[in-house]
PDB file of N, CA and C in Angstrom:
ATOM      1  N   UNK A   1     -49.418 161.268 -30.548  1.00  0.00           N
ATOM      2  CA  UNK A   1     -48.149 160.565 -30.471  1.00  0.00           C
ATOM      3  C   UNK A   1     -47.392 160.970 -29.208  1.00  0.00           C
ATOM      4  N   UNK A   2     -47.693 161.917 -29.201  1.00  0.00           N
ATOM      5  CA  UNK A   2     -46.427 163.175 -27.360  1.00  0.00           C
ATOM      6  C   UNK A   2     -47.324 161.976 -26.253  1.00  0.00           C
ATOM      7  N   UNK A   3     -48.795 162.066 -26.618  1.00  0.00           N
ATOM      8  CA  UNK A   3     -48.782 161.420 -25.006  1.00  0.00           C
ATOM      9  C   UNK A   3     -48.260 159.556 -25.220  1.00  0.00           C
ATOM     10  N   UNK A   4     -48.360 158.999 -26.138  1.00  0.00           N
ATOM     11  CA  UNK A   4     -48.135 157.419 -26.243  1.00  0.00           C
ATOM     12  C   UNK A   4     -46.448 157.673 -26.042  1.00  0.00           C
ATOM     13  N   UNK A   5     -45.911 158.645 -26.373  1.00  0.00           N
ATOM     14  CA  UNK A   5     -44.473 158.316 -26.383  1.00  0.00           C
ATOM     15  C   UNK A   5     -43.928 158.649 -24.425  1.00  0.00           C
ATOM     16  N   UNK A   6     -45.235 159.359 -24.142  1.00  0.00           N
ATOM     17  CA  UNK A   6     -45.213 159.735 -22.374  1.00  0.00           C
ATOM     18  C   UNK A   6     -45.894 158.057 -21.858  1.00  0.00           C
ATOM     19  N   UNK A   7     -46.514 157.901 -22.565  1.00  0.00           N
ATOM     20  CA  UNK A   7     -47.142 156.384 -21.611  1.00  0.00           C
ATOM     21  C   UNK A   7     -45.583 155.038 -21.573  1.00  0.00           C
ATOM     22  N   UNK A   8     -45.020 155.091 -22.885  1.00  0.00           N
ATOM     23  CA  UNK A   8     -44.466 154.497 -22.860  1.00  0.00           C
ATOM     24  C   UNK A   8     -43.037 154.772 -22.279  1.00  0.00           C
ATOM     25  N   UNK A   9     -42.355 155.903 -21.715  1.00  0.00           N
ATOM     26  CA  UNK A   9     -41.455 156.770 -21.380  1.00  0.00           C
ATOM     27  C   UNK A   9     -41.862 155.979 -19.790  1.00  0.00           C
ATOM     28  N   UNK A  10     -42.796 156.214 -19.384  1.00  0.00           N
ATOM     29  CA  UNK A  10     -43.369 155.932 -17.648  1.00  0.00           C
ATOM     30  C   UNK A  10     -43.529 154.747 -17.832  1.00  0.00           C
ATOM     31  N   UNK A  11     -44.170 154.026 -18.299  1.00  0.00           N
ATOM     32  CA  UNK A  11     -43.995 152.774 -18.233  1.00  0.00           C
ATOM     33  C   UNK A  11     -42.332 151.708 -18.002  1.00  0.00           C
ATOM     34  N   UNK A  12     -41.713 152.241 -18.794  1.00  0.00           N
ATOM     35  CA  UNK A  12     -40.286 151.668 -18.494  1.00  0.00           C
ATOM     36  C   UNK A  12     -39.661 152.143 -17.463  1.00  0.00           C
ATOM     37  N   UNK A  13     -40.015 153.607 -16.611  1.00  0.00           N
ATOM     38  CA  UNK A  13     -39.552 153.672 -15.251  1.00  0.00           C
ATOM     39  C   UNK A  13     -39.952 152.565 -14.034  1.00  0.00           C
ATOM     40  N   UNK A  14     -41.223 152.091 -14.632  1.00  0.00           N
ATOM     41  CA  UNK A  14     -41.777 150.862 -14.034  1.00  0.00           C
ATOM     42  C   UNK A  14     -40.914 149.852 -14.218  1.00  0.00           C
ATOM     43  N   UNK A  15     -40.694 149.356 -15.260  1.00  0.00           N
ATOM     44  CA  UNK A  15     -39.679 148.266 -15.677  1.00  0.00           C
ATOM     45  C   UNK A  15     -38.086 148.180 -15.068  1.00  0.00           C
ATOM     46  N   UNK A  16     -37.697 149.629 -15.084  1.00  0.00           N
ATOM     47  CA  UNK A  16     -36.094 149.959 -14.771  1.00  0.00           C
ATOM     48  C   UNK A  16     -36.428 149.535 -13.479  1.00  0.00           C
ATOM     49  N   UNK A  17     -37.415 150.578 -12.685  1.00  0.00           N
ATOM     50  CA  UNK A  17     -37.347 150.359 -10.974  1.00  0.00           C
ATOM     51  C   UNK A  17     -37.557 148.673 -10.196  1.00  0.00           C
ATOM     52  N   UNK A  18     -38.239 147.577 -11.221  1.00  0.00           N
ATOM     53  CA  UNK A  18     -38.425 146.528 -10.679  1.00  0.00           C
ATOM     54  C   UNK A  18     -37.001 146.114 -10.991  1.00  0.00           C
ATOM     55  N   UNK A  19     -36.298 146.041 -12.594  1.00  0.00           N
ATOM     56  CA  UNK A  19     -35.095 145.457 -12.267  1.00  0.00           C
ATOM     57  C   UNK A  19     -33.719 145.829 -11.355  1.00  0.00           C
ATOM     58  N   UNK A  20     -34.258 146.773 -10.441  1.00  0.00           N
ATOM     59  CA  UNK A  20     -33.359 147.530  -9.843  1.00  0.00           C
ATOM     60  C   UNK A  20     -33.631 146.749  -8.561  1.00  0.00           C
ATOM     61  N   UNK A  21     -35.428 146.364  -7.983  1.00  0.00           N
ATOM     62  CA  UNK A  21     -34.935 145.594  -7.026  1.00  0.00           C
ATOM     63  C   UNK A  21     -34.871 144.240  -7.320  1.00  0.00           C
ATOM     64  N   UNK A  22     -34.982 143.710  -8.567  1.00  0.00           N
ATOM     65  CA  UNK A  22     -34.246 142.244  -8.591  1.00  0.00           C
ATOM     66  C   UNK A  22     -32.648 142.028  -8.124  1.00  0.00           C
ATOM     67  N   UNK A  23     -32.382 143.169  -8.757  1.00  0.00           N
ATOM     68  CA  UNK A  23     -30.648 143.054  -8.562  1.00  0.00           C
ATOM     69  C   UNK A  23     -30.299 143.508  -7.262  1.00  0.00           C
ATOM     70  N   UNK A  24     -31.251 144.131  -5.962  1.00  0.00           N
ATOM     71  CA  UNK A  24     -30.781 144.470  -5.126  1.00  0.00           C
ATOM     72  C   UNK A  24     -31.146 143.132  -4.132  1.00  0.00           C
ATOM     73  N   UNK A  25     -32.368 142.535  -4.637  1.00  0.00           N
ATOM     74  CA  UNK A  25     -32.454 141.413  -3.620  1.00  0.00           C
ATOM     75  C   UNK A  25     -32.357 139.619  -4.130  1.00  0.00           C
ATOM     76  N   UNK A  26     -31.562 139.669  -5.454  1.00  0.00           N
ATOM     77  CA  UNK A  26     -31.197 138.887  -6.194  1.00  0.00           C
ATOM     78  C   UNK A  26     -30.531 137.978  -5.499  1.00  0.00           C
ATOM     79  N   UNK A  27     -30.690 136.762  -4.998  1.00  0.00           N
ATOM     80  CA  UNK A  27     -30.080 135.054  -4.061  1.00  0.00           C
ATOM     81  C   UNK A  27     -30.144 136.182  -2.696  1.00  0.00           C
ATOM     82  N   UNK A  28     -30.902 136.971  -2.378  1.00  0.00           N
ATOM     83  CA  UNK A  28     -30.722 137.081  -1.028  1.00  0.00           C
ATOM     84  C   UNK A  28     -32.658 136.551   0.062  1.00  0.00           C
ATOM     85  N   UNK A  29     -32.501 136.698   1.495  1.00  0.00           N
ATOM     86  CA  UNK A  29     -33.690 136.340   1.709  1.00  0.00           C
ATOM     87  C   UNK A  29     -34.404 137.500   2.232  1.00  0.00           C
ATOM     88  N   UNK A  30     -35.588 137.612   3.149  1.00  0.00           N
ATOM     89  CA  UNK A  30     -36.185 138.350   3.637  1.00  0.00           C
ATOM     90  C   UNK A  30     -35.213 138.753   4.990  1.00  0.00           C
ATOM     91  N   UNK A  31     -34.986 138.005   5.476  1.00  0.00           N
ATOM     92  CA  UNK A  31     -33.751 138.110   6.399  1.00  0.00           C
ATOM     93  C   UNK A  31     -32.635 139.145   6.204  1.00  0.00           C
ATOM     94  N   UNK A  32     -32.634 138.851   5.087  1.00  0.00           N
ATOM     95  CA  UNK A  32     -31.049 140.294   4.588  1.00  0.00           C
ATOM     96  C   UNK A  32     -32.444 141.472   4.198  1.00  0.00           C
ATOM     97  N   UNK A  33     -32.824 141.468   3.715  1.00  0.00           N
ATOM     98  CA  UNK A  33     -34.147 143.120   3.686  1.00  0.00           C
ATOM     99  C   UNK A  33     -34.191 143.439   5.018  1.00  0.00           C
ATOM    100  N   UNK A  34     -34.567 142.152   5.887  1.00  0.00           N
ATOM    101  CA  UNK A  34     -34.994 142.712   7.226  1.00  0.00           C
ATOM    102  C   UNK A  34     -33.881 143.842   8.302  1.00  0.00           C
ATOM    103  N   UNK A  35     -32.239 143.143   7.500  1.00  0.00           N
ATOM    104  CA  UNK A  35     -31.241 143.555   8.323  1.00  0.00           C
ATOM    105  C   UNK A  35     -30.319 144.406   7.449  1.00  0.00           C
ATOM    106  N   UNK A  36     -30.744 144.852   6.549  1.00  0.00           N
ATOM    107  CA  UNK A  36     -29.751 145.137   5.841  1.00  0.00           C
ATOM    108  C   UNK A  36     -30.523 147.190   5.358  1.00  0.00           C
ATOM    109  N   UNK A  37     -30.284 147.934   6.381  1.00  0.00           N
ATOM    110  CA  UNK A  37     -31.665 148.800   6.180  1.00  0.00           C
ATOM    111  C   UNK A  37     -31.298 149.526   4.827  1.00  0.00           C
ATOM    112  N   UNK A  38     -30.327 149.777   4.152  1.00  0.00           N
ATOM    113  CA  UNK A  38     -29.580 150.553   2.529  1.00  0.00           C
ATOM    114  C   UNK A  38     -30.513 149.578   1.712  1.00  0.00           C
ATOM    115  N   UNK A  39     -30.315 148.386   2.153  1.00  0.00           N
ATOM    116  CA  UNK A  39     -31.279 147.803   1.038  1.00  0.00           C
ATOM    117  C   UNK A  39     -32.454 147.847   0.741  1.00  0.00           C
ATOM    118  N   UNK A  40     -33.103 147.483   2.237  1.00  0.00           N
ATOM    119  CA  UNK A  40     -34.915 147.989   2.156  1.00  0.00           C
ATOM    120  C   UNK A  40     -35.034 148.998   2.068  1.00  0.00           C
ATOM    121  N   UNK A  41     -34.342 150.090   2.099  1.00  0.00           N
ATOM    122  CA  UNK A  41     -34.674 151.805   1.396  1.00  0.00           C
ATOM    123  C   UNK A  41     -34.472 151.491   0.154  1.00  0.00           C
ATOM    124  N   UNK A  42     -33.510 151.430  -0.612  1.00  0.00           N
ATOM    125  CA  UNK A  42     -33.396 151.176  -1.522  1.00  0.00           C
ATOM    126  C   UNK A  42     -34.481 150.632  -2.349  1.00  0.00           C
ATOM    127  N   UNK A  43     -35.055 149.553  -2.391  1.00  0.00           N
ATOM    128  CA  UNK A  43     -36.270 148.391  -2.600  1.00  0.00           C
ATOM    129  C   UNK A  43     -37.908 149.235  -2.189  1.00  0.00           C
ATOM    130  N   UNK A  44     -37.447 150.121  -0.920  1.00  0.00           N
ATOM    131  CA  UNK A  44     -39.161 150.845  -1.146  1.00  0.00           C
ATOM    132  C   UNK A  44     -38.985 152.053  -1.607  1.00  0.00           C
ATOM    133  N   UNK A  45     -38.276 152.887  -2.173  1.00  0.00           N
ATOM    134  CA  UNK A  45     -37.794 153.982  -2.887  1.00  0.00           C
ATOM    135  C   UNK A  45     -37.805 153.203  -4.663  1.00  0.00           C
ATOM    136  N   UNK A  46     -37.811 152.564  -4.713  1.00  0.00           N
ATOM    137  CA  UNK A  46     -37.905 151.751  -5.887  1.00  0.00           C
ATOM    138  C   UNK A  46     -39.681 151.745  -6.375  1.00  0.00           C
ATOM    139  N   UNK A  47     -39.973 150.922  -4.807  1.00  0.00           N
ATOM    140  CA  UNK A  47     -41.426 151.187  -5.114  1.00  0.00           C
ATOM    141  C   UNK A  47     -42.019 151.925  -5.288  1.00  0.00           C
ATOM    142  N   UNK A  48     -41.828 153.277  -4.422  1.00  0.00           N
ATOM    143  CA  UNK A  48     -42.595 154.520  -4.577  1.00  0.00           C
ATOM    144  C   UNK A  48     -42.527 154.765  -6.076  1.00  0.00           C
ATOM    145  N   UNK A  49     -41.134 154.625  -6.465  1.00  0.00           N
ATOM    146  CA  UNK A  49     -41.279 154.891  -7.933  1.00  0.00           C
ATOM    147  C   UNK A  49     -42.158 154.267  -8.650  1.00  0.00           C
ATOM    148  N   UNK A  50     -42.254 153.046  -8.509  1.00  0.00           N
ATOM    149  CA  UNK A  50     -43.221 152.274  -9.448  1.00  0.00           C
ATOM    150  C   UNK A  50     -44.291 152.867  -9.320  1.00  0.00           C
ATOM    151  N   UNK A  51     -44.884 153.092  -7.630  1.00  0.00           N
ATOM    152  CA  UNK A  51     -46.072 154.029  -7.796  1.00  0.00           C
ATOM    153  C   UNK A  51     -46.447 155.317  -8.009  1.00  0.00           C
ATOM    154  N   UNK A  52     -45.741 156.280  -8.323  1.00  0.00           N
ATOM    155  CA  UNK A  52     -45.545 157.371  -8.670  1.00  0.00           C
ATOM    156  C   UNK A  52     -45.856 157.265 -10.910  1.00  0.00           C
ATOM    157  N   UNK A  53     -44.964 156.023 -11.067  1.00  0.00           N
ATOM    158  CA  UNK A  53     -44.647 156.178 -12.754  1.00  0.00           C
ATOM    159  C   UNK A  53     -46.417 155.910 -13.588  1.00  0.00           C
ATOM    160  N   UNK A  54     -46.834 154.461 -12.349  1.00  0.00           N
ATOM    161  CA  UNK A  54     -48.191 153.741 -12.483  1.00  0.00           C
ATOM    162  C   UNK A  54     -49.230 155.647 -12.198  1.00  0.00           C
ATOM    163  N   UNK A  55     -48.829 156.121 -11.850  1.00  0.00           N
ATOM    164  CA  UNK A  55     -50.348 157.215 -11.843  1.00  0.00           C
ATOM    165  C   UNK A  55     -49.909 158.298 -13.266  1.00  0.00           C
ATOM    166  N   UNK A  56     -48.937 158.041 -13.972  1.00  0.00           N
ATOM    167  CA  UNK A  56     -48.596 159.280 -15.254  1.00  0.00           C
ATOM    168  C   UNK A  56     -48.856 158.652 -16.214  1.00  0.00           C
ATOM    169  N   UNK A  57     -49.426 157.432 -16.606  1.00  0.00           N
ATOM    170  CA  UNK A  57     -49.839 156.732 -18.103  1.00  0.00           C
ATOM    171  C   UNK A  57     -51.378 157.908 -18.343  1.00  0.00           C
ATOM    172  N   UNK A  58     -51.911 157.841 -19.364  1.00  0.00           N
ATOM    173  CA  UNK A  58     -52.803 158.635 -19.677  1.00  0.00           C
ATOM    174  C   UNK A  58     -53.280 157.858 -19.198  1.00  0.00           C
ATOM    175  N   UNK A  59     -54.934 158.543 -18.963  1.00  0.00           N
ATOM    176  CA  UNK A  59     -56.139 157.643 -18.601  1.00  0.00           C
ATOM    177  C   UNK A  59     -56.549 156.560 -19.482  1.00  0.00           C
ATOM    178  N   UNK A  60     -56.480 157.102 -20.730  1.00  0.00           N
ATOM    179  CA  UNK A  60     -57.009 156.541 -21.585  1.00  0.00           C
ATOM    180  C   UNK A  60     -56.316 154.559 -21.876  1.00  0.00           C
ATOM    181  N   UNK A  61     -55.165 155.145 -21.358  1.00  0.00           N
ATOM    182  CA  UNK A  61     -54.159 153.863 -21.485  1.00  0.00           C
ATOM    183  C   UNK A  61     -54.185 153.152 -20.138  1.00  0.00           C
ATOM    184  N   UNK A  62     -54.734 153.858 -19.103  1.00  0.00           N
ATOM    185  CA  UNK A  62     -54.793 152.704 -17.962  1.00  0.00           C
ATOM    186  C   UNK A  62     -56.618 152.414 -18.082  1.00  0.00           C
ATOM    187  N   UNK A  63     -56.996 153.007 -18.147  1.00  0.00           N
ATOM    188  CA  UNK A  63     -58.510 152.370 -18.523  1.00  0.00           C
ATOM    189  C   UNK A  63     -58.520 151.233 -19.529  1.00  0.00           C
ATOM    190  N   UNK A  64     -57.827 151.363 -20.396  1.00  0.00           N
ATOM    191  CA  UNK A  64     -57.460 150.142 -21.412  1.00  0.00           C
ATOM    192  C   UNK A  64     -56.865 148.581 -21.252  1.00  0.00           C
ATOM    193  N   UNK A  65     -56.372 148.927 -19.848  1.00  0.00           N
ATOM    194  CA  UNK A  65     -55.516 147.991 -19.338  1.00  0.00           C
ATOM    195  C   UNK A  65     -55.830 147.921 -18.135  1.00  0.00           C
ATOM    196  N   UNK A  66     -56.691 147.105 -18.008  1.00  0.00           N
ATOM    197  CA  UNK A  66     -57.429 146.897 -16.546  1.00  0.00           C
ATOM    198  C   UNK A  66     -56.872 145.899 -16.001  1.00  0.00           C
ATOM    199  N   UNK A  67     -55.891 144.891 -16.186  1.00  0.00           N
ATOM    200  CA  UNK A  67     -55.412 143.647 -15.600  1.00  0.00           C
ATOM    201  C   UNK A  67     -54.464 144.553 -14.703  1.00  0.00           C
ATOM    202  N   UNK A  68     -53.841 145.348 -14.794  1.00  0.00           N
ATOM    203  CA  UNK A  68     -52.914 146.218 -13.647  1.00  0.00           C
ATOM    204  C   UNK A  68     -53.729 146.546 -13.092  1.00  0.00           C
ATOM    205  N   UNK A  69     -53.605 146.714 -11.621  1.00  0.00           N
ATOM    206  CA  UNK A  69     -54.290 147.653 -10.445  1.00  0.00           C
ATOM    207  C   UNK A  69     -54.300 148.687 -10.171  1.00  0.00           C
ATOM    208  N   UNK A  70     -53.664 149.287 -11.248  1.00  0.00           N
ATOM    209  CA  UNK A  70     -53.448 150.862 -11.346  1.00  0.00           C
ATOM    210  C   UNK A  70     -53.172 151.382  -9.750  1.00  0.00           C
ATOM    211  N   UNK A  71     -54.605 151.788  -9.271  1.00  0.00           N
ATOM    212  CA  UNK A  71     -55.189 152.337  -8.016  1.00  0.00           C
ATOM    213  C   UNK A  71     -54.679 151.634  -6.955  1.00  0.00           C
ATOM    214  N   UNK A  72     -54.651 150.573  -6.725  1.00  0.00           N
ATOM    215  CA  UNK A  72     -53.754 149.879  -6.041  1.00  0.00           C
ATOM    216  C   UNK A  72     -52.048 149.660  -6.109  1.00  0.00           C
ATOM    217  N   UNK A  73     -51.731 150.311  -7.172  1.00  0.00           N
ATOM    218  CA  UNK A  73     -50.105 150.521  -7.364  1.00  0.00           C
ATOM    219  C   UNK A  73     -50.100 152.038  -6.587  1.00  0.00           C
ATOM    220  N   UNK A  74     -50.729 152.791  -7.062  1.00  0.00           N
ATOM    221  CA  UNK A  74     -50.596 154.333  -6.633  1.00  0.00           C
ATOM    222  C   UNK A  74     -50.835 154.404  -5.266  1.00  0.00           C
ATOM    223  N   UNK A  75     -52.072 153.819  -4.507  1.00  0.00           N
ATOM    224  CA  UNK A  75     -52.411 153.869  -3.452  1.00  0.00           C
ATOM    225  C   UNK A  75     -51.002 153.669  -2.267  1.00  0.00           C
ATOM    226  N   UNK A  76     -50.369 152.012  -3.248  1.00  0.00           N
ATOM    227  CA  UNK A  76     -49.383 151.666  -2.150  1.00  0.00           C
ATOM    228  C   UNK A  76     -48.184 152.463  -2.333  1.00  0.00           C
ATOM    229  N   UNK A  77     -48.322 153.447  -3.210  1.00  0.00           N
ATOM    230  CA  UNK A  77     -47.120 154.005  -2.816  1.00  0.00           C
ATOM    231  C   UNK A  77     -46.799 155.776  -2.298  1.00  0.00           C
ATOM    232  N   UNK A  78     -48.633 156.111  -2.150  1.00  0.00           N
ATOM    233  CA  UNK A  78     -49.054 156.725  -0.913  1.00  0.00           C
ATOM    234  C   UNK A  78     -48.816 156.376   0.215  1.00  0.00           C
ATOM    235  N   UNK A  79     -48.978 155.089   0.620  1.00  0.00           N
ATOM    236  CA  UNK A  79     -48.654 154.567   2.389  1.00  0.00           C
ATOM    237  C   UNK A  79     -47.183 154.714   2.948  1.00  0.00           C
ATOM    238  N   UNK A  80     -46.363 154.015   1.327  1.00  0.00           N
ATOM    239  CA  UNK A  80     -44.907 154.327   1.502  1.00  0.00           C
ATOM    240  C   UNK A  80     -44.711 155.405   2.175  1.00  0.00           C
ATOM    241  N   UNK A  81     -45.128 156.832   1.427  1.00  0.00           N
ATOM    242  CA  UNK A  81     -44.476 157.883   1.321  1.00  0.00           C
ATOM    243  C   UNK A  81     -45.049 158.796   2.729  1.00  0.00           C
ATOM    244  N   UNK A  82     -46.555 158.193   2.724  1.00  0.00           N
ATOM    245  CA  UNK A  82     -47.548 159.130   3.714  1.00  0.00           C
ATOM    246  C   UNK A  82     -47.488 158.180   5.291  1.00  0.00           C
ATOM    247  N   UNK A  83     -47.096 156.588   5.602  1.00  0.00           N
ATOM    248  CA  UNK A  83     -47.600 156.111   6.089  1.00  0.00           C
ATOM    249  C   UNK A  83     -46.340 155.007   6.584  1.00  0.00           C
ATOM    250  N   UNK A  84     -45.530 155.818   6.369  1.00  0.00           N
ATOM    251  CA  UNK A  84     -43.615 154.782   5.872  1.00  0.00           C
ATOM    252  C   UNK A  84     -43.569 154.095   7.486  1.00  0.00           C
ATOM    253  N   UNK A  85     -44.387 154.427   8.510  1.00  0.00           N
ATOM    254  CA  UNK A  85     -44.080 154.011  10.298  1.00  0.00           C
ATOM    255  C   UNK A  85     -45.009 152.961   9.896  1.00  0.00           C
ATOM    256  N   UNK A  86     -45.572 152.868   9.070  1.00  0.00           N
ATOM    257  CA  UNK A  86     -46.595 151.333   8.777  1.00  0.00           C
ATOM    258  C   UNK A  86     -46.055 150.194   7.927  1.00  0.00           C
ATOM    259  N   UNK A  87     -45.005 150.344   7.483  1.00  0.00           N
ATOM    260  CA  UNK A  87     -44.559 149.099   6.407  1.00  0.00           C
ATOM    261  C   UNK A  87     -43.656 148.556   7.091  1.00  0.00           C
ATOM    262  N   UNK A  88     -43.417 147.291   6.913  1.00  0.00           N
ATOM    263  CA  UNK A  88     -42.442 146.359   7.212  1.00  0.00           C
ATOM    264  C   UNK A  88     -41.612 145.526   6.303  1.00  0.00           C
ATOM    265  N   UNK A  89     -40.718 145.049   6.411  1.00  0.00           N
ATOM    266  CA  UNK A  89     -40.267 144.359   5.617  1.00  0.00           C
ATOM    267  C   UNK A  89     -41.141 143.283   5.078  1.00  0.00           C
ATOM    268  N   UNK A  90     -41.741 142.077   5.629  1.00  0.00           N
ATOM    269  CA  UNK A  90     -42.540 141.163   5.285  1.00  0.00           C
ATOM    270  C   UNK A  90     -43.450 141.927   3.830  1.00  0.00           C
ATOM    271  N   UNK A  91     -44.439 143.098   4.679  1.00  0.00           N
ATOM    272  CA  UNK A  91     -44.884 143.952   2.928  1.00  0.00           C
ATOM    273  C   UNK A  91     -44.009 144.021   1.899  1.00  0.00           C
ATOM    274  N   UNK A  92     -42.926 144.615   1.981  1.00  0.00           N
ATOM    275  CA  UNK A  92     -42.260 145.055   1.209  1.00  0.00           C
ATOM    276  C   UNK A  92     -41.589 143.090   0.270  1.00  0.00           C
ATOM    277  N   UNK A  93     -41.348 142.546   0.953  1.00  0.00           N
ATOM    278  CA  UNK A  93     -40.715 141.457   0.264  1.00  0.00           C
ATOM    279  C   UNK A  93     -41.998 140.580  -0.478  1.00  0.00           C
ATOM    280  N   UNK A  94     -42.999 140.627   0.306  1.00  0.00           N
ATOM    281  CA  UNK A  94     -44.187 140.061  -0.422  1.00  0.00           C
ATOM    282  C   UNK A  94     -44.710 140.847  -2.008  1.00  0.00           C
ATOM    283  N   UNK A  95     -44.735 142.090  -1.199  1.00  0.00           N
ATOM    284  CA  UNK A  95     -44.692 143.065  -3.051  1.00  0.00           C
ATOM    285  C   UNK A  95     -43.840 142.340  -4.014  1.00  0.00           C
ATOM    286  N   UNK A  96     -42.296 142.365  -3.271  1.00  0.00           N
ATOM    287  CA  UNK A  96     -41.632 141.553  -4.451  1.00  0.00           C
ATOM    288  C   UNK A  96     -41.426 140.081  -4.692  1.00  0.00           C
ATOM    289  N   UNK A  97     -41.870 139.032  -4.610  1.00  0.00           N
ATOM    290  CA  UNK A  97     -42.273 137.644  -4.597  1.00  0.00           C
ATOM    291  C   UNK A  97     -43.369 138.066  -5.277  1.00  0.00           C
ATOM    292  N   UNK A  98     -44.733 138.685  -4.802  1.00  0.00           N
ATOM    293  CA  UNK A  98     -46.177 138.065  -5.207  1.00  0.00           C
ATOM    294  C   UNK A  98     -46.650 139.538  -6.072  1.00  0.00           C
ATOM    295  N   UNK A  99     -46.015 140.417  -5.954  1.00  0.00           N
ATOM    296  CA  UNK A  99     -46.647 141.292  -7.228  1.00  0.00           C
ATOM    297  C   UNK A  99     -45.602 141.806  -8.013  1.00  0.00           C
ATOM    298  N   UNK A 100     -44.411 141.517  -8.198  1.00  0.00           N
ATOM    299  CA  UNK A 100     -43.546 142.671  -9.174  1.00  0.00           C
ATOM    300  C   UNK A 100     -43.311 141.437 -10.335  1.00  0.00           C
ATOM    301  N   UNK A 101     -43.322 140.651 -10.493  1.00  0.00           N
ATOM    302  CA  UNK A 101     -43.079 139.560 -11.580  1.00  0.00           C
ATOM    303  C   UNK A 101     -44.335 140.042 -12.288  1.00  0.00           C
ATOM    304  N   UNK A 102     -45.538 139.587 -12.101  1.00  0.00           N
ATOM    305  CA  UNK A 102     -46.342 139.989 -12.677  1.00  0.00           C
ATOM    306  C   UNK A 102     -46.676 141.051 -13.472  1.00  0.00           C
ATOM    307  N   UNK A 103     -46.178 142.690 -12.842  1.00  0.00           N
ATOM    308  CA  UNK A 103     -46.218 143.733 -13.087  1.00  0.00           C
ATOM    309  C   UNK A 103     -45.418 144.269 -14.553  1.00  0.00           C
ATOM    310  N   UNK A 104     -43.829 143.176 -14.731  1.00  0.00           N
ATOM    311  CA  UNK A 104     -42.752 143.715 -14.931  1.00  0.00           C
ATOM    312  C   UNK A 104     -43.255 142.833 -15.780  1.00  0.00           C
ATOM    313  N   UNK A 105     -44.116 141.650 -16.236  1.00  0.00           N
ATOM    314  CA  UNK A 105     -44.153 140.731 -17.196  1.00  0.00           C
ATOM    315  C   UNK A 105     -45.468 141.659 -18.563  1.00  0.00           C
ATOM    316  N   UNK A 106     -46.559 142.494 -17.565  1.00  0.00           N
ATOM    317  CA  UNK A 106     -47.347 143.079 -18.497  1.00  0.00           C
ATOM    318  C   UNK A 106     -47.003 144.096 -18.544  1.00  0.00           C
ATOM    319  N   UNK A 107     -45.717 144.939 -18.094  1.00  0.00           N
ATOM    320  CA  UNK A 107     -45.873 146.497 -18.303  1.00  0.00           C
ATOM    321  C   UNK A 107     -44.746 145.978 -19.285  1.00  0.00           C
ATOM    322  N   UNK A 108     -44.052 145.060 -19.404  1.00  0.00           N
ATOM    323  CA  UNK A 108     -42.712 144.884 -20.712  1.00  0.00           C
ATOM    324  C   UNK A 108     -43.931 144.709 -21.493  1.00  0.00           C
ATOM    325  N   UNK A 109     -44.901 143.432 -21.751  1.00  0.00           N
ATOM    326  CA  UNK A 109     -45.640 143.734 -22.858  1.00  0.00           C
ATOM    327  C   UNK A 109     -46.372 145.008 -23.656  1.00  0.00           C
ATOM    328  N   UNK A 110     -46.435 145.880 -22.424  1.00  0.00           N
ATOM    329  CA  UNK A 110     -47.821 146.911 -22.796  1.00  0.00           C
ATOM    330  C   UNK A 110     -46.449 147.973 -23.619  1.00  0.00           C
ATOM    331  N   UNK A 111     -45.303 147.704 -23.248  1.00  0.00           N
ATOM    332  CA  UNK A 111     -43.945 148.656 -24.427  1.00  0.00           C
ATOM    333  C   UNK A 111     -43.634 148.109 -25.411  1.00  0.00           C
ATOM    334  N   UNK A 112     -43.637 146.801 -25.413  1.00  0.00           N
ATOM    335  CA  UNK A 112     -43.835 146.455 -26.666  1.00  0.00           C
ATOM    336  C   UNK A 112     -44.616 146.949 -27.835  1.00  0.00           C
ATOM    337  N   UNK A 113     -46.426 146.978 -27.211  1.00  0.00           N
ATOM    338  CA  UNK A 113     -47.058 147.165 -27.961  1.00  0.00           C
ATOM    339  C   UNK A 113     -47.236 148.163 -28.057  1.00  0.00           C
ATOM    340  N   UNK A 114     -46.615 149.677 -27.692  1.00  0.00           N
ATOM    341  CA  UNK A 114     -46.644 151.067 -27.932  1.00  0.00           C
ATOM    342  C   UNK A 114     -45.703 150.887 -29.126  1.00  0.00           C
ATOM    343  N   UNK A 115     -44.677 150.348 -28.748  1.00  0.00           N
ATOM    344  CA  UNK A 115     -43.795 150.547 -29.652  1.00  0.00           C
ATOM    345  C   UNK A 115     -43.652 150.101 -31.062  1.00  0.00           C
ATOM    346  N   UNK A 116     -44.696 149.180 -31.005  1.00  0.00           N
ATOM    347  CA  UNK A 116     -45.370 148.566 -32.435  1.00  0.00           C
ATOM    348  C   UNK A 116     -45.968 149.625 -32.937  1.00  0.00           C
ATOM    349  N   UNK A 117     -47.066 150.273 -32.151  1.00  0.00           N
ATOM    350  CA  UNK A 117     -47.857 151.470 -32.715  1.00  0.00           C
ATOM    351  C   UNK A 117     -47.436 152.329 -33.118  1.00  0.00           C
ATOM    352  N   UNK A 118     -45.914 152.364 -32.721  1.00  0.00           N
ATOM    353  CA  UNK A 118     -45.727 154.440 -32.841  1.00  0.00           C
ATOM    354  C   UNK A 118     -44.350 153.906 -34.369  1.00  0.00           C
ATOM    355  N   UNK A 119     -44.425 152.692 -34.745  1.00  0.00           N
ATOM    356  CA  UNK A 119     -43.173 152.217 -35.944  1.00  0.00           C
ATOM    357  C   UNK A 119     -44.489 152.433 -36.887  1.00  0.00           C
TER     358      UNK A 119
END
């Protein structure tokens, strides 16, 4: 039960950190990320988190759940942290358009269904 109540504990840091950059780049464009630098820190400090929370689910629970990229969440938020003279805004806004909807749509499901398990 300690580790499902840890999968599901990290998992919603996933969830908090995406709605954190909805609301930071909520009716705005790539244009305001590009110029606005509090915000794009903000928005890849967000990410790191996501990739930091994506490597603390047990194994057992990301092996289970292979539709996430796991390795590819963690990886990108190695480059962030190891590789930050390499990202641009365009990355960073494409993460959020073409992968955080997705992310934030199966990691809300995958708390759901902890939370079914552990009632």
């Amino acid at each position: 039960m300690r580790e499902q109540s840890r999968d599901i504990e990290r998992l919603r840091h996933i969830v908090d950190s995406i709605a954190h950059i909805e609301d930071f780049l909520r009716d705005r464009t790539i244009e305001h990320l590009k110029n606005n630098i509090m915000c794009y820190h903000a928005v890849v400090y967000n990410i790191m988190i996501i990739g930091e929370a994506a490597n603390m689910p047990t194994k057992e629970f990301r092996e289970s759940h292979t539709e996430i990229p796991w390795r590819q969440i963690i990886d990108m938020r190695n480059v962030l942290v190891h590789g930050y003279y390499n990202t641009s805004p365009l990355f960073v806004w494409e993460t959020y358009t073409k992968d955080l909807p997705f992310l934030k749509e199966q990691v809300s499901n995958y708390i759901v269904e902890l939370s079914n398990d552990c009632n």
